[in-house]
C-alpha atoms as a PDB file:
ATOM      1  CA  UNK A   1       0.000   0.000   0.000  1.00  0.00           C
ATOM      2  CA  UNK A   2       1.396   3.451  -0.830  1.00  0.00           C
ATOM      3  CA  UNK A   3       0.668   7.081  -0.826  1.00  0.00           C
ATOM      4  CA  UNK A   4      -0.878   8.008  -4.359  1.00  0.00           C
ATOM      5  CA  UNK A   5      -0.998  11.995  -4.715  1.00  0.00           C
ATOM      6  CA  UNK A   6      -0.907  13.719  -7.922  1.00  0.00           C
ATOM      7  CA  UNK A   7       1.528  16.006  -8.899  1.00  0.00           C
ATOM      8  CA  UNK A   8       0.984  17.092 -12.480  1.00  0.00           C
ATOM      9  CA  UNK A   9      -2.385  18.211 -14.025  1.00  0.00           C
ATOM     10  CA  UNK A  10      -2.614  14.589 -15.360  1.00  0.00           C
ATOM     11  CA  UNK A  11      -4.488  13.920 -12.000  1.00  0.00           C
ATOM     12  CA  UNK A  12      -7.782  15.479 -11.319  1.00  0.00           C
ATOM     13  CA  UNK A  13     -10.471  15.381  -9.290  1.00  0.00           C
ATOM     14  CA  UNK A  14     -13.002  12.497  -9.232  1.00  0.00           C
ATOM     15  CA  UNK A  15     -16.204  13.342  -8.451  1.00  0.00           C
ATOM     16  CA  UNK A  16     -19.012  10.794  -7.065  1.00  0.00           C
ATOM     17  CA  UNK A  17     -21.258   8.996  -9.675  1.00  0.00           C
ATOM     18  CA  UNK A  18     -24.551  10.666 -10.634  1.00  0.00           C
ATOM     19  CA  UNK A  19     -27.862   8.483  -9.860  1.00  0.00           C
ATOM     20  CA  UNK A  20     -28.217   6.377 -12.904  1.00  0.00           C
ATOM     21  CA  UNK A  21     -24.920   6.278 -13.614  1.00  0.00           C
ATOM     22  CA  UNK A  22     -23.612   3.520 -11.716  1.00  0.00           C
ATOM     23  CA  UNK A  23     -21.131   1.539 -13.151  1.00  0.00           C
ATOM     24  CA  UNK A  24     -23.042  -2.089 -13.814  1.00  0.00           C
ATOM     25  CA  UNK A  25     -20.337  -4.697 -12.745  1.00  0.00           C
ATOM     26  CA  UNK A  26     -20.294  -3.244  -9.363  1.00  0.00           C
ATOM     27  CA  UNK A  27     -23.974  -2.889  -9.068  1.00  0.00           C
ATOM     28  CA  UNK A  28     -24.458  -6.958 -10.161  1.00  0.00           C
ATOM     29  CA  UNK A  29     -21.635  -7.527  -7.701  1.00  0.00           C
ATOM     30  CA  UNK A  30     -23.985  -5.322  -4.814  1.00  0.00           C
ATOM     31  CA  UNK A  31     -26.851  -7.489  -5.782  1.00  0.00           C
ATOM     32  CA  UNK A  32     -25.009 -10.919  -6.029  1.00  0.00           C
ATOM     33  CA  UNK A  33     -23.397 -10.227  -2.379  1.00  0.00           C
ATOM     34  CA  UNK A  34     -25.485  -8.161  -0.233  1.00  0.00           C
ATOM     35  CA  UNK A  35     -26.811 -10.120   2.944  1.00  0.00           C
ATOM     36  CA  UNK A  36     -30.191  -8.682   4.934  1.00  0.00           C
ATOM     37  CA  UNK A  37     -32.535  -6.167   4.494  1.00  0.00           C
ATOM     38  CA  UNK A  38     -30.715  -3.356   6.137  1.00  0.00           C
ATOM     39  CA  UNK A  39     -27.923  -1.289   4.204  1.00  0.00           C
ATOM     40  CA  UNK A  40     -25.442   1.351   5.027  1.00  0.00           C
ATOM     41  CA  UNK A  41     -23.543   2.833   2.149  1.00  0.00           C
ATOM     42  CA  UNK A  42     -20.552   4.892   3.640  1.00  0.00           C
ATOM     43  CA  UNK A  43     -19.032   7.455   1.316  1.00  0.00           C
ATOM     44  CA  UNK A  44     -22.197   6.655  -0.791  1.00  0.00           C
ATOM     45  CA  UNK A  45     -21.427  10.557  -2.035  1.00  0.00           C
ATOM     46  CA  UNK A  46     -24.402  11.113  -4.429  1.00  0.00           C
ATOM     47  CA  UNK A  47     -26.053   8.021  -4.159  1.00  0.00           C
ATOM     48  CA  UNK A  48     -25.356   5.885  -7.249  1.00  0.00           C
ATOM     49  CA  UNK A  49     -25.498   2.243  -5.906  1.00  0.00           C
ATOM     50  CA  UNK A  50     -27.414   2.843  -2.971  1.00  0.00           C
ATOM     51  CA  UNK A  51     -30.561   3.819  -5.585  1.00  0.00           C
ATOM     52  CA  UNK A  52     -29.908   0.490  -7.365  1.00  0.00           C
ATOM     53  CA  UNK A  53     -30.164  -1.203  -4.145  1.00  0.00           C
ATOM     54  CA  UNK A  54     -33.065   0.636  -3.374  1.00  0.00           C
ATOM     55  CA  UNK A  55     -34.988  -0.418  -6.199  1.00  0.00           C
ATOM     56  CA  UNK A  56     -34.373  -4.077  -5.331  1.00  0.00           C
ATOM     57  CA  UNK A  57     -35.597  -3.519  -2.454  1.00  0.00           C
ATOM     58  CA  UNK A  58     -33.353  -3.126   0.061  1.00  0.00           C
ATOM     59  CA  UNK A  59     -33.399  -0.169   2.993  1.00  0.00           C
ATOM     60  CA  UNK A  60     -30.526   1.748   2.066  1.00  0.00           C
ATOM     61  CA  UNK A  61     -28.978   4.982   3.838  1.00  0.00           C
ATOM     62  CA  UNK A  62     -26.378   7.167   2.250  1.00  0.00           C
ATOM     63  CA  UNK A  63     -23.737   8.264   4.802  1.00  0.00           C
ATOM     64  CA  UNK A  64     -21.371  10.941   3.628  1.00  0.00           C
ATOM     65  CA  UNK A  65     -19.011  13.758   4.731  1.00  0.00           C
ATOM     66  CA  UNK A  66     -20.403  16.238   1.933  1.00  0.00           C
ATOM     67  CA  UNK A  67     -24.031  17.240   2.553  1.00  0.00           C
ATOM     68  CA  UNK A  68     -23.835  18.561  -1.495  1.00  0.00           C
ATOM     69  CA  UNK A  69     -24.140  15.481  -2.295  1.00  0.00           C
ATOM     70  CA  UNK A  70     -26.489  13.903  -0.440  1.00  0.00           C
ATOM     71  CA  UNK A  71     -28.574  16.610  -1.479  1.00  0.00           C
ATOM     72  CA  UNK A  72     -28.412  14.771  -4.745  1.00  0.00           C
ATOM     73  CA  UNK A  73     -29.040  11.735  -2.933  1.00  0.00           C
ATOM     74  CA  UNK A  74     -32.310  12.807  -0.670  1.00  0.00           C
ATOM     75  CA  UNK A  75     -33.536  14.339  -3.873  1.00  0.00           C
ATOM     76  CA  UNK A  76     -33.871  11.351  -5.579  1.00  0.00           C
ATOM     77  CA  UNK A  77     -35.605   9.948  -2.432  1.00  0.00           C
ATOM     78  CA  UNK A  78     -32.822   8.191  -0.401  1.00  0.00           C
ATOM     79  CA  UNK A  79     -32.188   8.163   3.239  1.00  0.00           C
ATOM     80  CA  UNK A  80     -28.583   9.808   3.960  1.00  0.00           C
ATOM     81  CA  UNK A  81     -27.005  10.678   7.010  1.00  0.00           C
ATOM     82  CA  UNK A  82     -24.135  13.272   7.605  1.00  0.00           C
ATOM     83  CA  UNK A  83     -21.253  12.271   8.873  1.00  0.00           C
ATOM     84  CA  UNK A  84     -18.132  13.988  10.562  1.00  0.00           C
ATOM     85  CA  UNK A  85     -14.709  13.605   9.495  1.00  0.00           C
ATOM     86  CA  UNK A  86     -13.650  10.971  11.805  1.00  0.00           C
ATOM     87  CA  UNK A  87     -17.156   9.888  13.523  1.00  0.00           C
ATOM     88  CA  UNK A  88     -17.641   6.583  13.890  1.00  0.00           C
ATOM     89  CA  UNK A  89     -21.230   5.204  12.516  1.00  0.00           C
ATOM     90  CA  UNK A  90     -21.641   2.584  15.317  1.00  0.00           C
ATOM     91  CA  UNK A  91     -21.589  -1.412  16.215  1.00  0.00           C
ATOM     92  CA  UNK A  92     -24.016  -3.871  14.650  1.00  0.00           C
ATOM     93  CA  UNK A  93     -26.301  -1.432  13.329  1.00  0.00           C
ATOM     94  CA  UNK A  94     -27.363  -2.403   9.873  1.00  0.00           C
ATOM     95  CA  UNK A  95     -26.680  -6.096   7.903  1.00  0.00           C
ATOM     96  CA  UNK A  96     -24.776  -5.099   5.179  1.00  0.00           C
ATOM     97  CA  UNK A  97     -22.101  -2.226   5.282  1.00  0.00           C
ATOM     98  CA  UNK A  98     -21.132  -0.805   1.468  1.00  0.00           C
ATOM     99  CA  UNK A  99     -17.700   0.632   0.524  1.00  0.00           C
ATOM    100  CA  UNK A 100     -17.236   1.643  -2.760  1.00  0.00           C
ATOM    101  CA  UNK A 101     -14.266   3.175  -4.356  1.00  0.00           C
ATOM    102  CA  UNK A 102     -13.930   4.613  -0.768  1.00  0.00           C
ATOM    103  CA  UNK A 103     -10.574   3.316   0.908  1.00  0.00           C
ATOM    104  CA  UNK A 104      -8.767   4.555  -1.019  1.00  0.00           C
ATOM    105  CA  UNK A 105      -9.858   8.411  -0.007  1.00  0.00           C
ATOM    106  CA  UNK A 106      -9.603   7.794   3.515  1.00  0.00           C
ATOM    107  CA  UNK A 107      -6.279   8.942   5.585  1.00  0.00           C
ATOM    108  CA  UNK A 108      -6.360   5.738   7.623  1.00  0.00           C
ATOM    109  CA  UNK A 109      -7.655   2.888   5.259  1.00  0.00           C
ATOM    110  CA  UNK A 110      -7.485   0.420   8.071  1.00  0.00           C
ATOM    111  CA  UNK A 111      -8.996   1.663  10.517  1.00  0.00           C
ATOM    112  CA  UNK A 112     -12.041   2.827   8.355  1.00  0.00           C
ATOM    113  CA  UNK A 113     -12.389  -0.540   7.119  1.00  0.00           C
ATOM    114  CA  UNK A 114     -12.084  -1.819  10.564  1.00  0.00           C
ATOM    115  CA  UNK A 115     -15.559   0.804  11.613  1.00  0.00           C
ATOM    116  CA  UNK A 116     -17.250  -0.288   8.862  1.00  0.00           C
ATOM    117  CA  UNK A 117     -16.783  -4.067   9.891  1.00  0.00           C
ATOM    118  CA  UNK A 118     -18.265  -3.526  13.507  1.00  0.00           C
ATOM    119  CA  UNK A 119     -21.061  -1.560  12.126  1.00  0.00           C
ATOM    120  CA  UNK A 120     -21.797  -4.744  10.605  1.00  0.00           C
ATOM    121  CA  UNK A 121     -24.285  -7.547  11.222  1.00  0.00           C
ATOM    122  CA  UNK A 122     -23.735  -9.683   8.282  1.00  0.00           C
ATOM    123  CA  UNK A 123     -21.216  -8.774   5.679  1.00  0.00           C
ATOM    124  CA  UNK A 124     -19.174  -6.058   4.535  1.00  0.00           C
ATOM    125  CA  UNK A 125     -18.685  -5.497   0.364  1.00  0.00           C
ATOM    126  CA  UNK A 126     -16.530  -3.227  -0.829  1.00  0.00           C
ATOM    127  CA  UNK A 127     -14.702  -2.157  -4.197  1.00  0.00           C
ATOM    128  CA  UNK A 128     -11.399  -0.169  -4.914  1.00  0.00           C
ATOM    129  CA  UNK A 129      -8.837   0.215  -7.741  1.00  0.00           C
ATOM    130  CA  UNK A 130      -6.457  -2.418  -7.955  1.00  0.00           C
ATOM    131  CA  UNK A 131      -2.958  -1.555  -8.817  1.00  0.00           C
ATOM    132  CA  UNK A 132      -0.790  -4.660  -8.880  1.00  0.00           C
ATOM    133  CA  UNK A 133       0.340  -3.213 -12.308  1.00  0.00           C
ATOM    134  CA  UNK A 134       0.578   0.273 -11.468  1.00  0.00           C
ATOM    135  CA  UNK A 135       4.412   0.986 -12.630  1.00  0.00           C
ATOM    136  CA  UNK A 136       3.922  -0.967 -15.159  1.00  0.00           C
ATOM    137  CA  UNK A 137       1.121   1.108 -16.672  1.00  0.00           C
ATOM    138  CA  UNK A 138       3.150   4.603 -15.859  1.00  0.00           C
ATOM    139  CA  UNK A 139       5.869   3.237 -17.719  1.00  0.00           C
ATOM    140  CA  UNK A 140       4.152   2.901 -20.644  1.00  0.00           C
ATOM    141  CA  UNK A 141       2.344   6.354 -20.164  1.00  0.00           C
ATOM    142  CA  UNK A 142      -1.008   4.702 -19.229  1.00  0.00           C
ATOM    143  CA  UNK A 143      -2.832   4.599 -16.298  1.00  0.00           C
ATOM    144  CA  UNK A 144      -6.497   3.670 -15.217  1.00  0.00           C
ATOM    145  CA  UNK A 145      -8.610   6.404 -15.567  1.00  0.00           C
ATOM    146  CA  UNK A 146     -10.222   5.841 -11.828  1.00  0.00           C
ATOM    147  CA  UNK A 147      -6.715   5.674 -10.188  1.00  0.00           C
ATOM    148  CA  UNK A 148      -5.136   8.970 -11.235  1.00  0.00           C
ATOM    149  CA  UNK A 149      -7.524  11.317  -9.468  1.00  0.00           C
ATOM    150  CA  UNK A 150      -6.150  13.735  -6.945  1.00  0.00           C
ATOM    151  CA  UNK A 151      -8.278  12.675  -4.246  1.00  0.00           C
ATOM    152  CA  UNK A 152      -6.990   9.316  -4.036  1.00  0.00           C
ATOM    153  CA  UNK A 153      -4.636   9.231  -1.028  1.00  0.00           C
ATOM    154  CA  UNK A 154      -3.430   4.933  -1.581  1.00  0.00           C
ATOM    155  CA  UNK A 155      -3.132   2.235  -3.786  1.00  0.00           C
ATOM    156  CA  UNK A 156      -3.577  -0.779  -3.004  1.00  0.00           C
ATOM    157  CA  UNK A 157      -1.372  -4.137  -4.914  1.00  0.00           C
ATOM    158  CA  UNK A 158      -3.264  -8.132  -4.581  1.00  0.00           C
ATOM    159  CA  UNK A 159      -0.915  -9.020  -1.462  1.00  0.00           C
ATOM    160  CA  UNK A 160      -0.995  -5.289   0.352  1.00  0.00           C
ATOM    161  CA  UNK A 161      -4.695  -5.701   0.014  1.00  0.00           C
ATOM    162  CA  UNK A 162      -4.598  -9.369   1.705  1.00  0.00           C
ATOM    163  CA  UNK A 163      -2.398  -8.894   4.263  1.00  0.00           C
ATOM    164  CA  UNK A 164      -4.985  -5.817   5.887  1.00  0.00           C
ATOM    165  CA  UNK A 165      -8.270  -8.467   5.413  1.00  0.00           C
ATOM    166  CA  UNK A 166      -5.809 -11.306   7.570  1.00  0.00           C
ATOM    167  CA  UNK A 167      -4.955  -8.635  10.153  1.00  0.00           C
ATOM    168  CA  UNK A 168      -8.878  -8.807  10.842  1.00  0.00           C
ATOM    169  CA  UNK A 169      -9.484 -12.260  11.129  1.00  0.00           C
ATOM    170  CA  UNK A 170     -12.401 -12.962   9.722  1.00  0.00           C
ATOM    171  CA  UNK A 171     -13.085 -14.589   6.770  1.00  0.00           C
ATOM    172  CA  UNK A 172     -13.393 -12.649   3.215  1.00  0.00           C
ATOM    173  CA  UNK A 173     -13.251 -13.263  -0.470  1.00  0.00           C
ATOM    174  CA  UNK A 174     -11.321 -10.724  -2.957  1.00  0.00           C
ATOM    175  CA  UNK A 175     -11.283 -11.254  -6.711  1.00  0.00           C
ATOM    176  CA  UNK A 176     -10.657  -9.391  -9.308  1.00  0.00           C
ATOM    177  CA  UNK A 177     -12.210  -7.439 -12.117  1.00  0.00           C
ATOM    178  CA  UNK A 178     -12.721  -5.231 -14.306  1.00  0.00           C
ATOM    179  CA  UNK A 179      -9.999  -6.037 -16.865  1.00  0.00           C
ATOM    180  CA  UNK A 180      -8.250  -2.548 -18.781  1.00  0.00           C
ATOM    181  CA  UNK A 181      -7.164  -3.809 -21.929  1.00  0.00           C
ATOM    182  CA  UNK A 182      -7.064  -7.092 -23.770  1.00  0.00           C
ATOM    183  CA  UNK A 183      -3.666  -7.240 -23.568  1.00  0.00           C
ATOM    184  CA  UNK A 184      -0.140  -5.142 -23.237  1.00  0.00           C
ATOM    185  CA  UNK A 185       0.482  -5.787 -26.739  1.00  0.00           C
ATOM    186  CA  UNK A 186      -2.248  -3.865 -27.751  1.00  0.00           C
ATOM    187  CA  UNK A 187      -1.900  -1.524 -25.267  1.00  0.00           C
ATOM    188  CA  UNK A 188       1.894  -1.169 -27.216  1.00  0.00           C
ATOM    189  CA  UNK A 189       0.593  -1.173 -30.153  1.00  0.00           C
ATOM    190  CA  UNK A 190      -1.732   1.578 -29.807  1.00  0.00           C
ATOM    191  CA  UNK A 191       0.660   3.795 -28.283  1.00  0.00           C
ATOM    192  CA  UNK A 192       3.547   3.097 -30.911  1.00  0.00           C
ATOM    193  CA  UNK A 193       2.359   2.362 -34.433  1.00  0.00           C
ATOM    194  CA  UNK A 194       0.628   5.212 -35.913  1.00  0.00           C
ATOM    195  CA  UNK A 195      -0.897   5.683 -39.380  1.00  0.00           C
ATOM    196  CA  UNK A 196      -2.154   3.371 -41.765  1.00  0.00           C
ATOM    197  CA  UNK A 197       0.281   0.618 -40.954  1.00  0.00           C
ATOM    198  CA  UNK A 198      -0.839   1.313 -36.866  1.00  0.00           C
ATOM    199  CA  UNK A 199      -4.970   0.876 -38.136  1.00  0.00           C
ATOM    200  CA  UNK A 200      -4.173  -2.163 -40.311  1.00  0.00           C
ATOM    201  CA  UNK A 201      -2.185  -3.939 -37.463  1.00  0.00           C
ATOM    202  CA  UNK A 202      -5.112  -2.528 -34.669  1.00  0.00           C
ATOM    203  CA  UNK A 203      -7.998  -2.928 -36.555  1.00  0.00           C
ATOM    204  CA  UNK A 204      -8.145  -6.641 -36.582  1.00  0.00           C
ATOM    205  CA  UNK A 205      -6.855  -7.300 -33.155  1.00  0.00           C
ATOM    206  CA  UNK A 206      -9.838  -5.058 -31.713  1.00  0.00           C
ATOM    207  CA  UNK A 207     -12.494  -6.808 -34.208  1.00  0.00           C
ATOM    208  CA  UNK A 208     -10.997 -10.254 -31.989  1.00  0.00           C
ATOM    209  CA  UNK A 209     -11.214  -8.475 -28.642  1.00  0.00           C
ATOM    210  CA  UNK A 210     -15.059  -7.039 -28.968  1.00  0.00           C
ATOM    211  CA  UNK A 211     -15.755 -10.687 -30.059  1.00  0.00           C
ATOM    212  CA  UNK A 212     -13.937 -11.744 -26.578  1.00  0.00           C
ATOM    213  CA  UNK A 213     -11.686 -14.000 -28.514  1.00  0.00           C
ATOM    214  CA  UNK A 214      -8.453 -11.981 -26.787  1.00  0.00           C
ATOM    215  CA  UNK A 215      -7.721 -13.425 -23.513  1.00  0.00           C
ATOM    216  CA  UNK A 216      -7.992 -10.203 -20.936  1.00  0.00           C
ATOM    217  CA  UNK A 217      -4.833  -8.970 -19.107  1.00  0.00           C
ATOM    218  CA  UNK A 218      -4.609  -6.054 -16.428  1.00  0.00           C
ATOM    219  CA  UNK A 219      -7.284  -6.077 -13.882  1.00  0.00           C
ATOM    220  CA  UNK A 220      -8.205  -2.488 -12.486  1.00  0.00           C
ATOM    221  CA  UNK A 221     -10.506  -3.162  -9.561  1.00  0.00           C
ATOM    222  CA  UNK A 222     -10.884  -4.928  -6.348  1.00  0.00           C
ATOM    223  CA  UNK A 223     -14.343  -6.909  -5.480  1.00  0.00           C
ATOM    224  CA  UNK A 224     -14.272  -7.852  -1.968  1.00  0.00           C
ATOM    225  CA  UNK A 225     -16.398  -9.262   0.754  1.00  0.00           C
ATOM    226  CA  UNK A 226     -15.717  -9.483   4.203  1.00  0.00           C
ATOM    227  CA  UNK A 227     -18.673 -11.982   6.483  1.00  0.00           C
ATOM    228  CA  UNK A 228     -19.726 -10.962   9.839  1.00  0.00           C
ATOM    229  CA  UNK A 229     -22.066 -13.594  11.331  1.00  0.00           C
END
């Protein structure tokens, strides 16, 4: 785990997602693993997946540190709650406790994850960008477009992530998704042949990929679920 903090104008701010505009792995993955009726979305921000959760039925509340946006949130009729920097949301109250794309904003990712699992009755689920091939990626002058945001204090590699979810001792599942590109050829490829000879080398290798017939490479996101009881 280490500091991420941008220092040219290449990183900007990332702003929450807009109702409706939730990104649709995540919400299958909120639907798949969600225990109980009861959900707390922390750092829910405008209110994106907790509205998808809310049309399936579940109780959702939005807790955030920016009241803006759970504006956004109450006006599309969810249940929020304002938090302080720092306050703790309490033990045991709700069954399923929601963190998404939130560690990774937080000073002390640890210890936030650590609140969130006593708040807990049931499970904890919880995305975040996965940079096991972070260098890699700035090397080549590429990056993932949800990682190089300004307001994203960590990153987080496959083991780094691991070795926090042991240190609580209870028993999770973390996979990985959300693959960037098909492959670092064509990620070379599309950064180094240009012109007609670039297209007629591309253009077949991308027909192959949208037909999934290009195995995928670089994974970009954490899917994680921690169980309670």
């Amino acid at each position: 785990m280490g500091k991420l903090q941008g220092q040219s104008a290449f990183f900007v701010p990332g702003p929450p997602a807009l109702p409706g505009e939730a990104h649709r792995p995540i919400v299958d993955f909120l639907l798949r693993e969600t225990r109980g009726k009861s959900v707390l979305d922390i750092g829910g921000g405008r209110g994106a997946y907790s509205l998808e959760l809310s049309k399936a039925g579940y109780d959702t509340v939005v807790a955030d540190i920016n009241s803006e946006s759970l504006k956004v949130a109450e006006a599309n009729g969810l249940s929020t709650r304002l938090l302080q920097p720092g306050e703790s949301v309490g033990e045991g109250v709700v069954d399923t406790v929601m963190l998404i794309e939130v560690l990774e904003h937080v000073p002390d990712p640890k210890a936030f994850l650590g609140s969130a699992i006593a708040a807990a009755r049931k499970r904890v689920v919880f995305t975040l960008p996965c940079t096991d091939d972070f260098e890699l990626l700035f090397g080549l002058g590429l990056s993932y477009a949800h990682v190089a945001v300004s307001d994203h204090l960590w990153h987080f590699s496959n083991e780094e992530m691991k070795s926090m979810l042991d240190s609580f001792g209870k028993p999770y599942r973390l996979e990985l998704g959300d693959p960037l590109f098909p492959s670092l050829a064509l990620s070379l490829l599309g950064r180094y042949l240009k012109g007609p000879l670039g297209y007629a080398v591309r253009f077949p290798l991308r027909v192959a990929n949208r037909l999934g017939l290009v195995p995928k490479a670089i994974s970009s996101r954490f899917y994680g679920v921690i169980e309670i009881g």
